[in-house]
PDB file of N, CA and C in Angstrom:
ATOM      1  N   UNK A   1      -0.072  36.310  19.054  1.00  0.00           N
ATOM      2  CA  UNK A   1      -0.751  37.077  20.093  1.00  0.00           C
ATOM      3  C   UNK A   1       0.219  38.080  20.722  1.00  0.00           C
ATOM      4  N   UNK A   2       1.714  37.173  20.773  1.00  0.00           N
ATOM      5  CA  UNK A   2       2.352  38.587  21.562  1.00  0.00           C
ATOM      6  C   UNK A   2       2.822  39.610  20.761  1.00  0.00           C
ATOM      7  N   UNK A   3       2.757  39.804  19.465  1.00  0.00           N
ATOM      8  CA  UNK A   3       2.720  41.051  18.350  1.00  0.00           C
ATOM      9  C   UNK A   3       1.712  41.378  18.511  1.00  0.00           C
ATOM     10  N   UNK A   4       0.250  41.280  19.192  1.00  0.00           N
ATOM     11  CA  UNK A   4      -0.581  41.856  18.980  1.00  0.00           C
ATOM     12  C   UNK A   4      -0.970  42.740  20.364  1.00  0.00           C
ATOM     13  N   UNK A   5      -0.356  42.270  21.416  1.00  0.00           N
ATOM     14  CA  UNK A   5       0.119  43.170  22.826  1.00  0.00           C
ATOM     15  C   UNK A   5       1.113  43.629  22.791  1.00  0.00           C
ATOM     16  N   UNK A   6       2.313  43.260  22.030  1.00  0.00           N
ATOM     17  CA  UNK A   6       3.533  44.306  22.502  1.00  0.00           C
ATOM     18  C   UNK A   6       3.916  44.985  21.132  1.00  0.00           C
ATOM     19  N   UNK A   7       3.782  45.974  21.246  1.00  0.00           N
ATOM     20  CA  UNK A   7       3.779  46.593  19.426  1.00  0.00           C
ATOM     21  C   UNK A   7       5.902  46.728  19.303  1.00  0.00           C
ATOM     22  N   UNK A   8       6.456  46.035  19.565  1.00  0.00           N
ATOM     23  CA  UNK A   8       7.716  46.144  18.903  1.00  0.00           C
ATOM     24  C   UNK A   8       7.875  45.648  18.230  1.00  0.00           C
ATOM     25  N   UNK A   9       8.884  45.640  17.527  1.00  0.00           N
ATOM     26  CA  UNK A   9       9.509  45.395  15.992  1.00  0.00           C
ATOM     27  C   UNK A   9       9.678  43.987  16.255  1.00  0.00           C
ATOM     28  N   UNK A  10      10.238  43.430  17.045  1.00  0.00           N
ATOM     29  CA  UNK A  10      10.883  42.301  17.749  1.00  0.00           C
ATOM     30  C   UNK A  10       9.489  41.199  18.319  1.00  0.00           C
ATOM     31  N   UNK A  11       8.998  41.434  18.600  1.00  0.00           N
ATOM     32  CA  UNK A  11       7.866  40.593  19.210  1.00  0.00           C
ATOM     33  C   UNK A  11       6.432  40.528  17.931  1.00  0.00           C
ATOM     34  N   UNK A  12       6.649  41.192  17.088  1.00  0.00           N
ATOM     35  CA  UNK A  12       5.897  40.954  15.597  1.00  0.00           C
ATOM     36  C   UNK A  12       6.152  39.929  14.470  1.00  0.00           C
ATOM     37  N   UNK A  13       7.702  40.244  14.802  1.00  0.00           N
ATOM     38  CA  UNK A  13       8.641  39.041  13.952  1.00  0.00           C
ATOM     39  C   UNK A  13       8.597  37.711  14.241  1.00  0.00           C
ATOM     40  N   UNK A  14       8.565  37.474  15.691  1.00  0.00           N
ATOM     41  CA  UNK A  14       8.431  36.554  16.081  1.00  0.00           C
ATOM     42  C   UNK A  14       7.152  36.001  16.203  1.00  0.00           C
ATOM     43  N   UNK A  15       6.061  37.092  16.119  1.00  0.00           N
ATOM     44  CA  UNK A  15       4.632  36.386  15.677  1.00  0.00           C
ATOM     45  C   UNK A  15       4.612  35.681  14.590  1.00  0.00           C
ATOM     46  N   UNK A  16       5.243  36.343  13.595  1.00  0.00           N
ATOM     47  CA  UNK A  16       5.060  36.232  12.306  1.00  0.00           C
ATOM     48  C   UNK A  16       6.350  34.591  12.040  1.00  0.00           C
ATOM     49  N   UNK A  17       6.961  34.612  12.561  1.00  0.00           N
ATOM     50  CA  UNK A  17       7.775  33.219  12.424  1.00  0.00           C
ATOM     51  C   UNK A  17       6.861  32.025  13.293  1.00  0.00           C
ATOM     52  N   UNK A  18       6.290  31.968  14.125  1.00  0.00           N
ATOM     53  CA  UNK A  18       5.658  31.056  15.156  1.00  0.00           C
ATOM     54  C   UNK A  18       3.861  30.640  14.071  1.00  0.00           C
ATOM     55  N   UNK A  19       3.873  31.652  13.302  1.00  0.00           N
ATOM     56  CA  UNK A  19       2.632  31.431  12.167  1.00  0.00           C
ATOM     57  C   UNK A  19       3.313  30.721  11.037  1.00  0.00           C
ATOM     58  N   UNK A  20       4.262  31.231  10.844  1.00  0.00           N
ATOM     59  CA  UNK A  20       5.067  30.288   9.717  1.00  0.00           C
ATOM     60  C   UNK A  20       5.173  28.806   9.723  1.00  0.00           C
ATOM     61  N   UNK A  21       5.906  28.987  11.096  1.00  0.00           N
ATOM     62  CA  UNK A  21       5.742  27.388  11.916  1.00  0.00           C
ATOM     63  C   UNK A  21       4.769  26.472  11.993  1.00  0.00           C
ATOM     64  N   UNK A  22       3.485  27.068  12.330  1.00  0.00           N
ATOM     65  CA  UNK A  22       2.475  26.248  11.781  1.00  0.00           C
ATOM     66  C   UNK A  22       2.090  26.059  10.341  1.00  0.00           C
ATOM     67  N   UNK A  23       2.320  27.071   9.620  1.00  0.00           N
ATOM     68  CA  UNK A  23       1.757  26.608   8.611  1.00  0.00           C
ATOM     69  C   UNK A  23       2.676  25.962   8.059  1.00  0.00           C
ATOM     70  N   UNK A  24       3.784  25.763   8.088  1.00  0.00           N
ATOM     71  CA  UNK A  24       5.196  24.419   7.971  1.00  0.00           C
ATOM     72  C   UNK A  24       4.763  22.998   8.391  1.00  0.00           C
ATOM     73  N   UNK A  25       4.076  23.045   9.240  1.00  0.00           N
ATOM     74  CA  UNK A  25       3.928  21.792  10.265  1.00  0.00           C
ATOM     75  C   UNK A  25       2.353  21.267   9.983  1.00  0.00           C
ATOM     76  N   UNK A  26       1.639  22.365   9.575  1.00  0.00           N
ATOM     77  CA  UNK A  26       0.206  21.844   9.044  1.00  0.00           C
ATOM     78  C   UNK A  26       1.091  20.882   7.233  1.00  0.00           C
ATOM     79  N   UNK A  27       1.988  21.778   6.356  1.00  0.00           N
ATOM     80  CA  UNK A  27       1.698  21.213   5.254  1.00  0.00           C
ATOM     81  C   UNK A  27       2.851  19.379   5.361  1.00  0.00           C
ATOM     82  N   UNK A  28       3.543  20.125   6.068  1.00  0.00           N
ATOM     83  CA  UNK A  28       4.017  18.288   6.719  1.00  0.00           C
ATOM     84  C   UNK A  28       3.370  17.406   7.098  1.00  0.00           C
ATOM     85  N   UNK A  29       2.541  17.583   7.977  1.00  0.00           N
ATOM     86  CA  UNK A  29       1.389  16.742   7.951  1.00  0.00           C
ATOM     87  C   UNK A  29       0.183  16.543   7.232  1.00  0.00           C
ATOM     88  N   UNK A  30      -0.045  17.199   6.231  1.00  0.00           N
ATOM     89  CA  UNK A  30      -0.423  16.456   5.245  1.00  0.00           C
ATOM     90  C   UNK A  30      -0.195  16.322   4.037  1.00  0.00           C
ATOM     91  N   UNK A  31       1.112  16.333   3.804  1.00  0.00           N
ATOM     92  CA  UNK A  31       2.314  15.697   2.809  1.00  0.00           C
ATOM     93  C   UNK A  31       2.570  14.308   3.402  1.00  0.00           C
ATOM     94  N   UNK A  32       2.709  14.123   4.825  1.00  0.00           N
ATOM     95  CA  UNK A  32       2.529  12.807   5.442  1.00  0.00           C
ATOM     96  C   UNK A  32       1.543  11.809   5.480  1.00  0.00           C
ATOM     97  N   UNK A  33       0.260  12.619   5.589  1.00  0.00           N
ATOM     98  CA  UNK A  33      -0.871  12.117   5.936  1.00  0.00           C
ATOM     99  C   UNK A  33      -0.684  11.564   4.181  1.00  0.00           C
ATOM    100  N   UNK A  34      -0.902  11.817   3.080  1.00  0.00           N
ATOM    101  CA  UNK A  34      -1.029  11.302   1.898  1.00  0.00           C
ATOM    102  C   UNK A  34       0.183  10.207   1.651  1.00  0.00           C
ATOM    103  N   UNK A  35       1.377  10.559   2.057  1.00  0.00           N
ATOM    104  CA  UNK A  35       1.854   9.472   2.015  1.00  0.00           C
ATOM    105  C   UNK A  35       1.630   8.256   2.833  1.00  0.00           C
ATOM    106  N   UNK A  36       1.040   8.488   4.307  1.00  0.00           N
ATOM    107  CA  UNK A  36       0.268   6.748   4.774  1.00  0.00           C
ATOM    108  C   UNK A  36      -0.683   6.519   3.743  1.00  0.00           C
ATOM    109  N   UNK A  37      -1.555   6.965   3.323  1.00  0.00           N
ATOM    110  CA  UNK A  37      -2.523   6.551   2.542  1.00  0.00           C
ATOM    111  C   UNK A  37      -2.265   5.677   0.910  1.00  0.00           C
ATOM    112  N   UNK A  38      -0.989   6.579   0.530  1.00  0.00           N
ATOM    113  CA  UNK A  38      -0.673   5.908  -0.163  1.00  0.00           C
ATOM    114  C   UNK A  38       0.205   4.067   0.203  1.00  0.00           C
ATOM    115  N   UNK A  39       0.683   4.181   0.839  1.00  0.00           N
ATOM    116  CA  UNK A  39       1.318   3.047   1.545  1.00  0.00           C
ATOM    117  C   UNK A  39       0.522   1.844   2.627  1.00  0.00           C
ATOM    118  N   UNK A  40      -0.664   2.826   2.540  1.00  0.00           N
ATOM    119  CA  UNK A  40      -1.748   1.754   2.792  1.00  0.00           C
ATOM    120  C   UNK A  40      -2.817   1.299   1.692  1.00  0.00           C
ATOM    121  N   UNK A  41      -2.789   1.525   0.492  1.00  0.00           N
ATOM    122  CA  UNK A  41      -3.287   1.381  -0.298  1.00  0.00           C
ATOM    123  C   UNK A  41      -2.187   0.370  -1.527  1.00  0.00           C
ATOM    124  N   UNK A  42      -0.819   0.560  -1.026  1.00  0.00           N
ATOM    125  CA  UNK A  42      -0.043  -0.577  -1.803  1.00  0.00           C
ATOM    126  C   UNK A  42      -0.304  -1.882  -0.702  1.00  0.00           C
ATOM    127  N   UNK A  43      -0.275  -1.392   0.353  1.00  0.00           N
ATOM    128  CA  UNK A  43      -0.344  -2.785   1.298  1.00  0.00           C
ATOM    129  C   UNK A  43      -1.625  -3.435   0.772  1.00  0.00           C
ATOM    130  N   UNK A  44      -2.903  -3.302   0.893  1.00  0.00           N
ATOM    131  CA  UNK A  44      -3.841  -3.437   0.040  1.00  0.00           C
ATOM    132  C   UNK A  44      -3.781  -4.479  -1.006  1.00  0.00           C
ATOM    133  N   UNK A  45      -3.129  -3.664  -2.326  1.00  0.00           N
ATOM    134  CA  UNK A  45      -2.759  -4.540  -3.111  1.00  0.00           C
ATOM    135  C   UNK A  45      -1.731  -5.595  -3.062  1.00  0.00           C
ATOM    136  N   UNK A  46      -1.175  -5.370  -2.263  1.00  0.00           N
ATOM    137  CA  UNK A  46       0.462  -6.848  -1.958  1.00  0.00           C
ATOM    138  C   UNK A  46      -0.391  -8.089  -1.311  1.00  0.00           C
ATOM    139  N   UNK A  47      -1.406  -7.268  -0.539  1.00  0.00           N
ATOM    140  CA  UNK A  47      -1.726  -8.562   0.390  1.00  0.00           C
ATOM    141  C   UNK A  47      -2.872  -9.262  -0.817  1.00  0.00           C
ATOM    142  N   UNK A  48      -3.896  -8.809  -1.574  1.00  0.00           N
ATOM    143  CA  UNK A  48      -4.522  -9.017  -2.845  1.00  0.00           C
ATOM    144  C   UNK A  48      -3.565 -10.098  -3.503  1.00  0.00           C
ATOM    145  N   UNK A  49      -2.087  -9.494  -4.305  1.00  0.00           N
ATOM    146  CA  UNK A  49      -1.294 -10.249  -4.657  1.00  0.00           C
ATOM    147  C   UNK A  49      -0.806 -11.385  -4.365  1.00  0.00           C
ATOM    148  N   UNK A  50      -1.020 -11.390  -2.640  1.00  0.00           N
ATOM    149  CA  UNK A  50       0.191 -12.607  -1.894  1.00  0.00           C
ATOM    150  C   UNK A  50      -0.984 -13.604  -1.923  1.00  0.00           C
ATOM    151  N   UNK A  51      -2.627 -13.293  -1.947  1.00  0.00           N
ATOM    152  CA  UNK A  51      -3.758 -14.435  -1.776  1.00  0.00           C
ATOM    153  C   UNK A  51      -3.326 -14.707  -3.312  1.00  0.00           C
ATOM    154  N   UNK A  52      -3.606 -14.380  -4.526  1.00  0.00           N
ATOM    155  CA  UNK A  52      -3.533 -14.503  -5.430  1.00  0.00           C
ATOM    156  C   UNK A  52      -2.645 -15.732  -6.366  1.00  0.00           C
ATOM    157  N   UNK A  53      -1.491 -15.653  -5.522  1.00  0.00           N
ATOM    158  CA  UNK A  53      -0.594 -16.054  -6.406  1.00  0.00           C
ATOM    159  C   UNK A  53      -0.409 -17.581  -5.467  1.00  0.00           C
ATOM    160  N   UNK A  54      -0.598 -17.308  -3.724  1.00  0.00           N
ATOM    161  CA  UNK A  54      -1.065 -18.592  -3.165  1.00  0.00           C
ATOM    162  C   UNK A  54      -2.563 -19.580  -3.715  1.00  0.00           C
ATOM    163  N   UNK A  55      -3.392 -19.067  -4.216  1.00  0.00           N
ATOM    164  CA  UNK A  55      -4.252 -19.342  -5.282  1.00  0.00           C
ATOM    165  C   UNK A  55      -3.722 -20.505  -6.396  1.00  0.00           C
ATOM    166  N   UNK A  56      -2.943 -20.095  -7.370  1.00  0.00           N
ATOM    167  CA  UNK A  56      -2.097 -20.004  -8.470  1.00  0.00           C
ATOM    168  C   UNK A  56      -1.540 -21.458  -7.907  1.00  0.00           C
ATOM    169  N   UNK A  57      -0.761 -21.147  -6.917  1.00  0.00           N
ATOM    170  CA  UNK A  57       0.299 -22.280  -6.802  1.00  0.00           C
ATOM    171  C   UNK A  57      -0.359 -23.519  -6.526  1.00  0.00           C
ATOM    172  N   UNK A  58      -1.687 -23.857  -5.298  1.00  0.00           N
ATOM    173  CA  UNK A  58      -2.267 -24.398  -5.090  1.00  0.00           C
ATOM    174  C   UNK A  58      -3.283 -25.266  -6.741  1.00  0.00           C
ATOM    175  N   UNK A  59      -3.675 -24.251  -7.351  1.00  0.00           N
ATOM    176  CA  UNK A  59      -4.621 -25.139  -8.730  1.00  0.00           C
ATOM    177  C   UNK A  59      -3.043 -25.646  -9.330  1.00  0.00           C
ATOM    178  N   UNK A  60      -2.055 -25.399  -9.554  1.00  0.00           N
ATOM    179  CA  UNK A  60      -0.780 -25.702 -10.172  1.00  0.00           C
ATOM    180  C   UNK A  60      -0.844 -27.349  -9.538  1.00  0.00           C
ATOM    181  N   UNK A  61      -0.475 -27.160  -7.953  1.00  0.00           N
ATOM    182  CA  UNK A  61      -0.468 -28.419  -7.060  1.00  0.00           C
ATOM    183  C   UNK A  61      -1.211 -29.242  -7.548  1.00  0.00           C
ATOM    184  N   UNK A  62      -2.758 -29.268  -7.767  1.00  0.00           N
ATOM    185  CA  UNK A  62      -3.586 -29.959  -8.086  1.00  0.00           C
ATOM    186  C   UNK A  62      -3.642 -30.307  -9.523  1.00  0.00           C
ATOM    187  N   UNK A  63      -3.178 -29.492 -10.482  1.00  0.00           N
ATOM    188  CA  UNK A  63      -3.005 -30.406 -11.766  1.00  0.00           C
ATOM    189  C   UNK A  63      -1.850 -30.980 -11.688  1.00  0.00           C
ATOM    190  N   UNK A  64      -0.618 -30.863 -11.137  1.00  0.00           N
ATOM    191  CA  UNK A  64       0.223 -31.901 -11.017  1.00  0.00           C
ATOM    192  C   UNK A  64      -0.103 -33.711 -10.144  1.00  0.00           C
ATOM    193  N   UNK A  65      -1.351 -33.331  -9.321  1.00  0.00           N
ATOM    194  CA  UNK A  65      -1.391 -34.486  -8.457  1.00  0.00           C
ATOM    195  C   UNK A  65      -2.099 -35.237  -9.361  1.00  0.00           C
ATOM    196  N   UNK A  66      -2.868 -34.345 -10.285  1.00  0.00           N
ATOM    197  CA  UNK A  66      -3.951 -35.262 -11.710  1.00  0.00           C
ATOM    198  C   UNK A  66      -3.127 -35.496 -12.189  1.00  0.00           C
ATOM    199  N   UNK A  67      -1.759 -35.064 -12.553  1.00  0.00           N
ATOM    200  CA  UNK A  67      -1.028 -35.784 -14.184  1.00  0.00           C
ATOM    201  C   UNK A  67      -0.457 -36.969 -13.254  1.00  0.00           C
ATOM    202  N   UNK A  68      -0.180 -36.789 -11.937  1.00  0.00           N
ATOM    203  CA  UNK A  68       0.653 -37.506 -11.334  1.00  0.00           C
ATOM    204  C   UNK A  68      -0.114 -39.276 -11.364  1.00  0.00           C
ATOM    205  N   UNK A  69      -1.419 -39.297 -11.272  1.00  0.00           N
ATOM    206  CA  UNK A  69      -2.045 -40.123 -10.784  1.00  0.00           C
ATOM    207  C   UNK A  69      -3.321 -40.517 -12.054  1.00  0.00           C
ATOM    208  N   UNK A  70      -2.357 -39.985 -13.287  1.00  0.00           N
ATOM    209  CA  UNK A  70      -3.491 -40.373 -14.362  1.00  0.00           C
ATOM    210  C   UNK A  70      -3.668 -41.584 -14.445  1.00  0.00           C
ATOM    211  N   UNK A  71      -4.807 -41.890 -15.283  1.00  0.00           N
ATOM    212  CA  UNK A  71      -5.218 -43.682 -15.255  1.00  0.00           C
ATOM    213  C   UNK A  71      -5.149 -43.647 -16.425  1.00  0.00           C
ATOM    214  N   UNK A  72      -4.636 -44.779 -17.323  1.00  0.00           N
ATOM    215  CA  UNK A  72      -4.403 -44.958 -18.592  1.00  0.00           C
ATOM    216  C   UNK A  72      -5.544 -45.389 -19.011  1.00  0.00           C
ATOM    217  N   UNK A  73      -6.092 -45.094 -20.052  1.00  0.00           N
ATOM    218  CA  UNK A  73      -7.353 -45.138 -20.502  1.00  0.00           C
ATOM    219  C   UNK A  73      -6.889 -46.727 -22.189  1.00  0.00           C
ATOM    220  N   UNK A  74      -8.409 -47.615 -22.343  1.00  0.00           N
ATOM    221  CA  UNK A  74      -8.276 -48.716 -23.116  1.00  0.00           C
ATOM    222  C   UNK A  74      -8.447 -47.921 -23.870  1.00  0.00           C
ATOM    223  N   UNK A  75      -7.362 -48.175 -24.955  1.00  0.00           N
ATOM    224  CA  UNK A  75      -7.296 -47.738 -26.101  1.00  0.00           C
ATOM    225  C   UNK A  75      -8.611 -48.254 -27.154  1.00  0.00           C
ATOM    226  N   UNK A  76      -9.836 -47.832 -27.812  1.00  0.00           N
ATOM    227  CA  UNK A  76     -10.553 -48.315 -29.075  1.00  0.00           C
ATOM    228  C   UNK A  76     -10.073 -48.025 -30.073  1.00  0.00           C
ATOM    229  N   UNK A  77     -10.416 -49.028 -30.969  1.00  0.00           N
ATOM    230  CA  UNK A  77     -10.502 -48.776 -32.455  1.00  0.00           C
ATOM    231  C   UNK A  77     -10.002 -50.074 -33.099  1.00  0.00           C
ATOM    232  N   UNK A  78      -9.158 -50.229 -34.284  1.00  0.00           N
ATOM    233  CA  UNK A  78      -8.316 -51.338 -35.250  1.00  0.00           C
ATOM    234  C   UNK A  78      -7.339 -51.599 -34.422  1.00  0.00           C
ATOM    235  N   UNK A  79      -6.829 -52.709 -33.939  1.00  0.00           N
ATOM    236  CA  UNK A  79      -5.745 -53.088 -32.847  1.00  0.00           C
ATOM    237  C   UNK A  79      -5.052 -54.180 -34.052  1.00  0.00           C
ATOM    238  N   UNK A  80      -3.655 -53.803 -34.010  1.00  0.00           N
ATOM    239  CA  UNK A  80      -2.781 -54.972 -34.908  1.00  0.00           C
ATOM    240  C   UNK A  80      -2.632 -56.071 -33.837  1.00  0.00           C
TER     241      UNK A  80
END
């Protein structure tokens, strides 16, 4: 605006740098803005992962408590 009231050489330039500035600060922010998104979209998947694998460990738990507590079964058939 003030290049566009004060016609000097000097106060144009400085329009013209203060437009720069924004458009610096617009593409930072959304060079930023995509990077939360991306980093909320790995969080996403970690937390997916961390149920997952607590999943995993738990059926693991439980076939160990079956082998742990097997019952020997009577053998059939020809017995010497």
């Amino acid at each position: 605006m003030l290049g566009n009231v004060l016609s000097s050489d000097r106060a144009i330039e400085f329009s013209i740098k203060i437009v720069e500035a924004f458009v610096k600060m617009r593409e930072f922010l959304s060079d930023n803005l995509n990077v939360k998104l991306e980093i909320k979209e790995i969080k996403k998947k970690l937390t997916n992962h961390d149920k997952n694998i607590e999943l995993v460990f738990t059926y693991l738990d439980e076939l160990m408590d079956k082998q742990d507590n097997k019952v020997e079964r009577n053998k059939i058939g020809y017995k010497n």
